[in-house]
C-alpha atoms as a PDB file:
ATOM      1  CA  UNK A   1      -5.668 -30.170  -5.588  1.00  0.00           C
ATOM      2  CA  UNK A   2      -4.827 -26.409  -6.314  1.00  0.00           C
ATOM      3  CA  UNK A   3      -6.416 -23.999  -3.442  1.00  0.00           C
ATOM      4  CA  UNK A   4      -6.149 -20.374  -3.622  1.00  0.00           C
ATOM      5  CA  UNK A   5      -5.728 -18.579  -0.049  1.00  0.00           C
ATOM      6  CA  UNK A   6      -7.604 -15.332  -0.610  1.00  0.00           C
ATOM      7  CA  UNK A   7      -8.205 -12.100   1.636  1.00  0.00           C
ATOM      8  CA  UNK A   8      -9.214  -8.398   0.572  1.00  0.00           C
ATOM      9  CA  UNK A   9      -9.006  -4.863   1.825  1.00  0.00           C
ATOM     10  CA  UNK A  10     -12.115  -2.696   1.269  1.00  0.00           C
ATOM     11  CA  UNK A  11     -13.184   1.103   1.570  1.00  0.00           C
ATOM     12  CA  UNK A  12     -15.898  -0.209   4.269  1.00  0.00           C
ATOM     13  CA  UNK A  13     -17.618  -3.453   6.152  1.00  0.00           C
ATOM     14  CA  UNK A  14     -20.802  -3.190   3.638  1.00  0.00           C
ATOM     15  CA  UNK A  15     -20.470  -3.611  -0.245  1.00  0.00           C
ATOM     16  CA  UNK A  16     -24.637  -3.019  -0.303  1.00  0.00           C
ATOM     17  CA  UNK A  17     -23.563   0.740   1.186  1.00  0.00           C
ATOM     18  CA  UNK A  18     -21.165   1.095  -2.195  1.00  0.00           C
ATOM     19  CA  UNK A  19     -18.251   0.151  -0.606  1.00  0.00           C
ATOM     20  CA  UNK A  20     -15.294  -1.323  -2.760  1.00  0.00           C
ATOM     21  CA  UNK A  21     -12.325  -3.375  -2.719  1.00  0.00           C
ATOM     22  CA  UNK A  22      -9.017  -1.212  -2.642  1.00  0.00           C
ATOM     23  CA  UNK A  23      -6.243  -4.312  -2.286  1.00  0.00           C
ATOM     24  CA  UNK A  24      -6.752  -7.911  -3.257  1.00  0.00           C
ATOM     25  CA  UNK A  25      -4.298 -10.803  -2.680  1.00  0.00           C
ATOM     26  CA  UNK A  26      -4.095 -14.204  -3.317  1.00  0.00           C
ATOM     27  CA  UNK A  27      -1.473 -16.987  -2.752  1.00  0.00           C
ATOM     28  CA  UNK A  28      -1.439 -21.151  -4.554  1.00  0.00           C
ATOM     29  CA  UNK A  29      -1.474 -23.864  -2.905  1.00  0.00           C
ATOM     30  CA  UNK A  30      -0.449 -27.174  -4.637  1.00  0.00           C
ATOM     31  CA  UNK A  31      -1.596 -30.448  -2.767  1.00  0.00           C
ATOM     32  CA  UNK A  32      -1.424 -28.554   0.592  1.00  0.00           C
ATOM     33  CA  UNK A  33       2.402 -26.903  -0.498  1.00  0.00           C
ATOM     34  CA  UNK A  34       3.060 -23.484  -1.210  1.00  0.00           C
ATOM     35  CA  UNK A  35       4.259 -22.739  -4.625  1.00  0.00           C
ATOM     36  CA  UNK A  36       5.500 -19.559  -4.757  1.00  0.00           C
ATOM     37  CA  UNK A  37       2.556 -18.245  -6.816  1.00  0.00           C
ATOM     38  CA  UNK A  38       0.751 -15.226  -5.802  1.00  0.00           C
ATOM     39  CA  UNK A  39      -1.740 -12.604  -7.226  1.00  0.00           C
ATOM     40  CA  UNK A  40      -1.197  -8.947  -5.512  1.00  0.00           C
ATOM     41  CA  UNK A  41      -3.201  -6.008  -6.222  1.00  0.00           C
ATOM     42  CA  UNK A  42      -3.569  -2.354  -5.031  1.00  0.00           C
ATOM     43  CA  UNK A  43      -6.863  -0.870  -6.593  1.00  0.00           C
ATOM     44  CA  UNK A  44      -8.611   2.169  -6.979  1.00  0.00           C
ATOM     45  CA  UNK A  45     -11.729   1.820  -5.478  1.00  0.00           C
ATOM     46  CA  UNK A  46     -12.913   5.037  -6.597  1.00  0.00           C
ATOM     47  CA  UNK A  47     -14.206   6.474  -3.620  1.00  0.00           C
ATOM     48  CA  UNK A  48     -12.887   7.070  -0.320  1.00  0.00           C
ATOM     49  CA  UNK A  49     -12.164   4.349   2.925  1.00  0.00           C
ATOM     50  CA  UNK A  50     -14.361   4.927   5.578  1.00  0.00           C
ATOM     51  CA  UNK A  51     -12.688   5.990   8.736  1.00  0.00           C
ATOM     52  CA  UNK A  52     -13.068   2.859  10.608  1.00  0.00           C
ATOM     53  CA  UNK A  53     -11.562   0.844   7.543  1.00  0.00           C
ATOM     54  CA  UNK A  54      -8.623   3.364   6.866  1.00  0.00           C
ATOM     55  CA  UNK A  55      -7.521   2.827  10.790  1.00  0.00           C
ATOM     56  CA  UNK A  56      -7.108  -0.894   9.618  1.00  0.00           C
ATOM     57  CA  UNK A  57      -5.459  -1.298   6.813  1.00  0.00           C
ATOM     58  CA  UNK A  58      -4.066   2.254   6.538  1.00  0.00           C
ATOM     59  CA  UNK A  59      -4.149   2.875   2.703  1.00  0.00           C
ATOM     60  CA  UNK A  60      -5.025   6.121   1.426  1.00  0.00           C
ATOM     61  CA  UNK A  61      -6.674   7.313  -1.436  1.00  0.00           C
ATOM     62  CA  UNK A  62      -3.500   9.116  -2.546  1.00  0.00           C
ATOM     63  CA  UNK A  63      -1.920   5.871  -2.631  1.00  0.00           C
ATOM     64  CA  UNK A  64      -4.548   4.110  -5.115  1.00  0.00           C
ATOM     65  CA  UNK A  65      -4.668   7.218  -7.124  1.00  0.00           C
ATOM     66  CA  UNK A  66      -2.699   6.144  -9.562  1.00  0.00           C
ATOM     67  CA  UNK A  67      -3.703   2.529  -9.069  1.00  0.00           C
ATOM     68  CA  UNK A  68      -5.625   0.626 -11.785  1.00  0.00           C
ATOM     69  CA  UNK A  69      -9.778  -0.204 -11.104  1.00  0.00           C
ATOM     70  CA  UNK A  70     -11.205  -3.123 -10.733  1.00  0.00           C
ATOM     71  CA  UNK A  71     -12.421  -3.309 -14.066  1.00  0.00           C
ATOM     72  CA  UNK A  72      -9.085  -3.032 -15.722  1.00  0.00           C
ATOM     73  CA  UNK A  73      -7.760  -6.446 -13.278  1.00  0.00           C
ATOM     74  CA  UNK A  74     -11.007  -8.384 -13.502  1.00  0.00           C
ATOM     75  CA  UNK A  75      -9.477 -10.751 -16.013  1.00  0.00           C
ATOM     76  CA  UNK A  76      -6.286 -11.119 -14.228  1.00  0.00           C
ATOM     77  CA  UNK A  77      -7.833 -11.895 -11.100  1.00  0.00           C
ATOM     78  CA  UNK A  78     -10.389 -14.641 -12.881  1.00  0.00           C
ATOM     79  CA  UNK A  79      -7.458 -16.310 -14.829  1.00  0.00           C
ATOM     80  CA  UNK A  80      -5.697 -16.582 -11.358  1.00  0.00           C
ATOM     81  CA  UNK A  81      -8.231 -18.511  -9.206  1.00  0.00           C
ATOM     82  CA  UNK A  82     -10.192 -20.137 -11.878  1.00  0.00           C
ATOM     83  CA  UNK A  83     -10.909 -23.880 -11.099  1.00  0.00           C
ATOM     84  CA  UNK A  84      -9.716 -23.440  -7.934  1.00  0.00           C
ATOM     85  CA  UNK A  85     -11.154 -23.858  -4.132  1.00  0.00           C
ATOM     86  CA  UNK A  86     -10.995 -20.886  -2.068  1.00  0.00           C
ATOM     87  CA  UNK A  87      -9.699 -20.650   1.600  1.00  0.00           C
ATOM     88  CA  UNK A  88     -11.117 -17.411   3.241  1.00  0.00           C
ATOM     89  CA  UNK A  89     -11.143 -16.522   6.566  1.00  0.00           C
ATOM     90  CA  UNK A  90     -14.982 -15.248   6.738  1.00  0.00           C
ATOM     91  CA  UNK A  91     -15.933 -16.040   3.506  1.00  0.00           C
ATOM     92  CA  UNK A  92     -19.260 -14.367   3.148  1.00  0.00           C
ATOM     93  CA  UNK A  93     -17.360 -11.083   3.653  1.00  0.00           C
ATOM     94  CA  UNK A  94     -14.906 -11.403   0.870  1.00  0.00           C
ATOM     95  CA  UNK A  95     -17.268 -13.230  -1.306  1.00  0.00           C
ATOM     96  CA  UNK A  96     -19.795 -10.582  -0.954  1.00  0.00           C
ATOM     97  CA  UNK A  97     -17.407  -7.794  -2.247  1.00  0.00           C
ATOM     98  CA  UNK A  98     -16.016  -9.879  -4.849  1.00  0.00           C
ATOM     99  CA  UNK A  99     -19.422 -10.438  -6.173  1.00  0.00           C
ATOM    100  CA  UNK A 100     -20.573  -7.013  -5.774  1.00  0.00           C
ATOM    101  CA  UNK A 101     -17.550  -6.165  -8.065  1.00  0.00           C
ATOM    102  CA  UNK A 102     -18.228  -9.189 -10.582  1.00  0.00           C
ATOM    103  CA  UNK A 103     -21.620  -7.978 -11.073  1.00  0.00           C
ATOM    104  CA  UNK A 104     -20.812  -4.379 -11.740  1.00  0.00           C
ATOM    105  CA  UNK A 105     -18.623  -5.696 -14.693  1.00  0.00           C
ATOM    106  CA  UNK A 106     -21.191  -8.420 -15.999  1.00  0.00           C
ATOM    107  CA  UNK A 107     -18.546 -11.274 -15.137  1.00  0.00           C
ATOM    108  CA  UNK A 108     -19.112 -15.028 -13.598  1.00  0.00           C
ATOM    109  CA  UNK A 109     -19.901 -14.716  -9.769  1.00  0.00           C
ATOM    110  CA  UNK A 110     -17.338 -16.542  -7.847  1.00  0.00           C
ATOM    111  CA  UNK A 111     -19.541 -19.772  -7.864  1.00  0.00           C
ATOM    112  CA  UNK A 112     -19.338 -19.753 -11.726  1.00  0.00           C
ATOM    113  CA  UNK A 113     -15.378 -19.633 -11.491  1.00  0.00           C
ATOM    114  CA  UNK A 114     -14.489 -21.891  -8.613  1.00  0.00           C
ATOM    115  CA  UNK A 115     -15.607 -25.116  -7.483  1.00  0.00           C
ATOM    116  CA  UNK A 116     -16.195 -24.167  -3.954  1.00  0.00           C
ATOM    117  CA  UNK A 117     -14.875 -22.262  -0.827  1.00  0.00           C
ATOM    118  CA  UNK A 118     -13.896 -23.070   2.145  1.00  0.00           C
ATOM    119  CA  UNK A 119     -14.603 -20.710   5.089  1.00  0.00           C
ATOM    120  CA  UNK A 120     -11.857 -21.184   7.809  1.00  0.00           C
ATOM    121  CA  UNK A 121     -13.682 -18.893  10.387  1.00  0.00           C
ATOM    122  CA  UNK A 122     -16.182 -21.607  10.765  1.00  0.00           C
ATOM    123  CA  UNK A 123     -13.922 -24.281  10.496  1.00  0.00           C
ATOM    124  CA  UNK A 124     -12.163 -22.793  13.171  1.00  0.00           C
ATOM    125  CA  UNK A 125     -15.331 -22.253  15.211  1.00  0.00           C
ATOM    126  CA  UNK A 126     -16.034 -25.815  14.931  1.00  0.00           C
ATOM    127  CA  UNK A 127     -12.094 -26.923  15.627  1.00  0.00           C
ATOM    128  CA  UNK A 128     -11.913 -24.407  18.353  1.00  0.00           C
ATOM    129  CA  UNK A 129     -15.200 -23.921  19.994  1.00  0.00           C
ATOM    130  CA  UNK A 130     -14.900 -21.188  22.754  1.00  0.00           C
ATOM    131  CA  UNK A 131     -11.870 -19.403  22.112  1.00  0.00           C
ATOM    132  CA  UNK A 132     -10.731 -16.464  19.467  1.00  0.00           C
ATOM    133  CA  UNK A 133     -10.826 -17.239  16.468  1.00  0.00           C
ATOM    134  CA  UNK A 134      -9.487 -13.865  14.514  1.00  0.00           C
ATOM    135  CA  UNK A 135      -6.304 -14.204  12.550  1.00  0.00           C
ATOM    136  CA  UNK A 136      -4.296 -12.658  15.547  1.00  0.00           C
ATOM    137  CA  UNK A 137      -5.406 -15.863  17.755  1.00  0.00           C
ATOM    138  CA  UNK A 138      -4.760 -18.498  15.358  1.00  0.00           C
ATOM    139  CA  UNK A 139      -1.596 -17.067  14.398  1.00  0.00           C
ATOM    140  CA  UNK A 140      -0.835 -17.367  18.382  1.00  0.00           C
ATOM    141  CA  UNK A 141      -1.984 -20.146  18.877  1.00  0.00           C
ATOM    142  CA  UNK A 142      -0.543 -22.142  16.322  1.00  0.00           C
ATOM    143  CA  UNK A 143       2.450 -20.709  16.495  1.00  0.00           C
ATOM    144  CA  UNK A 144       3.007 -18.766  13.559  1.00  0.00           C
ATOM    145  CA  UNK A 145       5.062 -15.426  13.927  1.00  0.00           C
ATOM    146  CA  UNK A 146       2.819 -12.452  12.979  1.00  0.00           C
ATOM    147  CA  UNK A 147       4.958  -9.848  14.194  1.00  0.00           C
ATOM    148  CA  UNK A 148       4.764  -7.713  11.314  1.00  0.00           C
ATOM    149  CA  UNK A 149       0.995  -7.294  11.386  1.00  0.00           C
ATOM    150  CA  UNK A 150       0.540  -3.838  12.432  1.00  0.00           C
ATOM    151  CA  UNK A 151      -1.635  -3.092  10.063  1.00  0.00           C
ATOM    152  CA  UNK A 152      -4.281  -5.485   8.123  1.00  0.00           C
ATOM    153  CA  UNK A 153      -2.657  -6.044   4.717  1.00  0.00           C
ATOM    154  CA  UNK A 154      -4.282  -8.843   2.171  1.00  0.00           C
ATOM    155  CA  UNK A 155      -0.979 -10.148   0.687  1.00  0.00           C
ATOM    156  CA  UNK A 156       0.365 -10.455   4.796  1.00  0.00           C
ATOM    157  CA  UNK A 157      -2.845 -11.935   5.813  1.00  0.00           C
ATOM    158  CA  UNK A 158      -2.999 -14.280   2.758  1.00  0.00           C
ATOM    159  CA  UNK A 159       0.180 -15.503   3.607  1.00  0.00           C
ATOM    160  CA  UNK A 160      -0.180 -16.031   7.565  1.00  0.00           C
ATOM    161  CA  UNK A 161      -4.128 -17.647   6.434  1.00  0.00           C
ATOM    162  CA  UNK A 162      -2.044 -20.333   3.913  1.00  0.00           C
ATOM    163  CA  UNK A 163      -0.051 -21.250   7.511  1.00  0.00           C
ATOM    164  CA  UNK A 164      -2.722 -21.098   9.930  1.00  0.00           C
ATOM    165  CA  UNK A 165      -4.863 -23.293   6.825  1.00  0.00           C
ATOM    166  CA  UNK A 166      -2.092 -25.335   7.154  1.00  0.00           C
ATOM    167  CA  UNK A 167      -1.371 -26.420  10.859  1.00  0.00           C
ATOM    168  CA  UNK A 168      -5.084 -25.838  11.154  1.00  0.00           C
ATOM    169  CA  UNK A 169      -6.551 -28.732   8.649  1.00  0.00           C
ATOM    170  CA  UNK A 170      -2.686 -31.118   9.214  1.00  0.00           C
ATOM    171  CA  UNK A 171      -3.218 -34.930   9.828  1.00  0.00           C
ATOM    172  CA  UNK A 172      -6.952 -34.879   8.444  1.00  0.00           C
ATOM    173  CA  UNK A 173      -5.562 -36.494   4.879  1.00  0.00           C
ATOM    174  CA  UNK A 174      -2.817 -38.900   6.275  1.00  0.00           C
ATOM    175  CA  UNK A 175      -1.681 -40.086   9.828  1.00  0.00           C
ATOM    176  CA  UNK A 176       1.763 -40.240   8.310  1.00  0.00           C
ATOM    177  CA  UNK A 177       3.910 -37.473   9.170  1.00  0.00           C
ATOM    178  CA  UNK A 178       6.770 -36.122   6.546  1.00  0.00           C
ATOM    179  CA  UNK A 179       9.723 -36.499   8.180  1.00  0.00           C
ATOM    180  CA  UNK A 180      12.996 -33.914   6.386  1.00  0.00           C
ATOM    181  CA  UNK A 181      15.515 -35.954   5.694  1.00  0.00           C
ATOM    182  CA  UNK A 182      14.121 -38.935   6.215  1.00  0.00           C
ATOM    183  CA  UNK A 183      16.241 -42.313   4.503  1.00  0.00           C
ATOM    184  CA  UNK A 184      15.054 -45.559   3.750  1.00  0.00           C
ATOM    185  CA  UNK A 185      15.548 -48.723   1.876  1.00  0.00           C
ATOM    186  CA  UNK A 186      13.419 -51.472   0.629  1.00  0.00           C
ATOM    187  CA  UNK A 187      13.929 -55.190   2.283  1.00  0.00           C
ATOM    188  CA  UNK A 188      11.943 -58.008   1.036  1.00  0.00           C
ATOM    189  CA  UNK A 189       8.359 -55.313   0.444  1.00  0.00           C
ATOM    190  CA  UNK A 190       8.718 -53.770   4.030  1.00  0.00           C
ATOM    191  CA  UNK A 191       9.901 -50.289   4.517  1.00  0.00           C
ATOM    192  CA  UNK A 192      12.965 -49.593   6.948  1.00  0.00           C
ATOM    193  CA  UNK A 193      13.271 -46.391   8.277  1.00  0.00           C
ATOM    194  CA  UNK A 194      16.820 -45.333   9.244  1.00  0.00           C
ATOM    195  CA  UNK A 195      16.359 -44.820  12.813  1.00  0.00           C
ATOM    196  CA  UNK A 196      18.997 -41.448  12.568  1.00  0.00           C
ATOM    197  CA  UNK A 197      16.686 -40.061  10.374  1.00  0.00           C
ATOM    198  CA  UNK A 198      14.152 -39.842  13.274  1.00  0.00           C
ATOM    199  CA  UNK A 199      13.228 -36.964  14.551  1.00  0.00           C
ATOM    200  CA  UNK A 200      14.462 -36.553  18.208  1.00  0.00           C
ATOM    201  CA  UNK A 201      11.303 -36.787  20.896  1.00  0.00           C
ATOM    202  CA  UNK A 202      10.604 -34.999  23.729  1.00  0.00           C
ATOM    203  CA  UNK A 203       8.120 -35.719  26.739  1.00  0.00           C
ATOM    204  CA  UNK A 204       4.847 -34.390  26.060  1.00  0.00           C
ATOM    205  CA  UNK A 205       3.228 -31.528  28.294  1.00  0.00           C
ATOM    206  CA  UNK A 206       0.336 -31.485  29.975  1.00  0.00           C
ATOM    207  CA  UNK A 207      -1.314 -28.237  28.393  1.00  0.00           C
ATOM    208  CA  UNK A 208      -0.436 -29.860  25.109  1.00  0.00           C
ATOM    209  CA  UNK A 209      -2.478 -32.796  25.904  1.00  0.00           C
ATOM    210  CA  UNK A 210      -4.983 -30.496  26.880  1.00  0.00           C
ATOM    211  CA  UNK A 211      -5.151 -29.036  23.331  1.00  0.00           C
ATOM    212  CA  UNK A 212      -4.740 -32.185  21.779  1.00  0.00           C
ATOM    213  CA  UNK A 213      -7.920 -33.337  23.068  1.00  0.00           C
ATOM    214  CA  UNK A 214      -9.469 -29.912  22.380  1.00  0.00           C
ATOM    215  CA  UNK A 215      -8.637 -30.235  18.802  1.00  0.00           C
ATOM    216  CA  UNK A 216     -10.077 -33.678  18.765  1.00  0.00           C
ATOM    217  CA  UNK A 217     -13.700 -32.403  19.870  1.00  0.00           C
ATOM    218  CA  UNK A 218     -13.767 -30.421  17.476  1.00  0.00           C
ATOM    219  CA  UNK A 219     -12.639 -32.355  15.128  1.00  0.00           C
ATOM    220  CA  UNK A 220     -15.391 -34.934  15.914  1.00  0.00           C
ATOM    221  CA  UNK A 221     -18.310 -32.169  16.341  1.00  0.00           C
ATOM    222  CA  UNK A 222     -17.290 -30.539  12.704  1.00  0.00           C
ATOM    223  CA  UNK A 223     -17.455 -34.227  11.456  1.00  0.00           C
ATOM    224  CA  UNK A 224     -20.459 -35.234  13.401  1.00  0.00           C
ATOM    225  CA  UNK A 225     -18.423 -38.738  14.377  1.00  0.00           C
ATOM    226  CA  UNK A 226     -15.333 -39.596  16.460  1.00  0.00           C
ATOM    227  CA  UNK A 227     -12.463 -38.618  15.216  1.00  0.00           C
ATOM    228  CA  UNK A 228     -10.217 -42.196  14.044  1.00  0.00           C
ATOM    229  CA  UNK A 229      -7.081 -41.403  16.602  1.00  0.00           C
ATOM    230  CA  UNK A 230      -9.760 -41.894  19.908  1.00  0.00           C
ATOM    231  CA  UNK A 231     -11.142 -44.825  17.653  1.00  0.00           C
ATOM    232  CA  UNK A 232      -7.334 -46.379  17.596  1.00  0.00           C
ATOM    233  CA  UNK A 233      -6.636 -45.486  21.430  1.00  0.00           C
ATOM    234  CA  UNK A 234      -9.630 -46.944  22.910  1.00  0.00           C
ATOM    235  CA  UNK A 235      -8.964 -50.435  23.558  1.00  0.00           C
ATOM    236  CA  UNK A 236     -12.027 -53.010  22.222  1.00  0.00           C
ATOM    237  CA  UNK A 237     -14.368 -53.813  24.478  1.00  0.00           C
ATOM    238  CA  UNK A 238     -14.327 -57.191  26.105  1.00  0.00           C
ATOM    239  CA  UNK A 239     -15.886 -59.850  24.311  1.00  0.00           C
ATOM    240  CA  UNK A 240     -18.583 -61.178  26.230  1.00  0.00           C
ATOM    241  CA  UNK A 241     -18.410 -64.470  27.745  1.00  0.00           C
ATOM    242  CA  UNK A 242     -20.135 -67.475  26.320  1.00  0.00           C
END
């Protein structure tokens, strides 16, 4: 499955108020692995960032001077994430502006050139109910070093979004882990795992539990069922006696 991890800077918060998008960036994903691939562009928006916006990301408009418009990278940008599902940390934002700028040109809207997108601000809502939710959080709380974020930037952010997507959505497709390394033969159709290929394991803490069974409720109320780990540790109920 090819996803496309997409985030944008823009001149404002409201595309309806003429505001543009002035840096766009996108990064592949292969079957849930980075591949290396990214789309980066600086663009002139051609009109200045609102003050609130140019304390974020910081670009001027002497910068993207000399920058090409959207216009001249439209076709780049639709060869790039065509066919692809979209991971966007609050969609509707992004989507809005890229629309917006479709629709100036006459191209496809997004839903003519991808499949579908996946919003990872409400995913996280679900996953995460209570807590922050911003990129900043997630990156914190996942573990992911954002150091280097001191000012929004869409390739950055597209990058730290593919690892937060990552650790965010890991164990929903198998329960099998991939271990580095790991060696093993085939004996008469059962697989043998070379126990020094195992990774080394350490006594679990208690806050970790905690957030393990945070994770889980969320997990369930975003799926509207219980989640199949609490279905494999809760022992079957007693068969009633005849």
């Amino acid at each position: 499955m090819r996803q496309i991890v997409l985030d944008t800077e823009t001149t404002g918060l409201d595309h309806k108020q003429g505001n543009r998008i002035l840096e766009l960036a996108c990064v592949e994903l292969s079957d849930r692995r980075l591949t290396n691939r990214h789309l980066h562009l600086y663009i002139n928006p051609e009109r200045e960032s609102e003050e609130g916006a140019l304390r974020v990301h910081g670009i001027t408009s002497e910068f993207l001077a000399d920058k090409p418009k959207f216009a001249e990278i439209v076709d780049d940008f639709i060869r790039f994430v065509e066919g692809a599902e979209l991971v966007i940390h609050n969609a509707p934002f992004d989507i809005g502006f890229l629309n917006a700028e479709l629709s100036r040109l006459g191209k496809p809207l997004i839903a003519d050139i991808c499949p579908s997108v996946l919003d990872t601000l409400a995913m996280a809502k679900d996953l995460r109910p209570g807590k922050r939710n911003n990129l900043d959080a997630l990156c914190r709380d996942y573990g992911i070093d954002n150091s280097n974020r001191t000012l929004h930037g869409a390739l950055l952010d597209a990058e730290l979004l593919a690892d937060v997507y990552l650790q965010m959505t890991r164990g929903q497709d198998s329960l099998v882990m991939d271990l580095e390394g790991e060696k093993t033969v085939q004996l008469t159709g059962d697989m043998v795992i070379d126990l020094k290929a195992r990774p080394k394991v350490r006594q679990i803490r208690e806050d970790e539990i905690q957030a393990h069974q945070e994770y889980l409720e969320g997990l369930e109320k975003a799926n509207k069922a219980p989640s199949v780990w609490v279905q494999l540790l809760t022992p079957p109920a007693a068969e009633a006696e005849a």
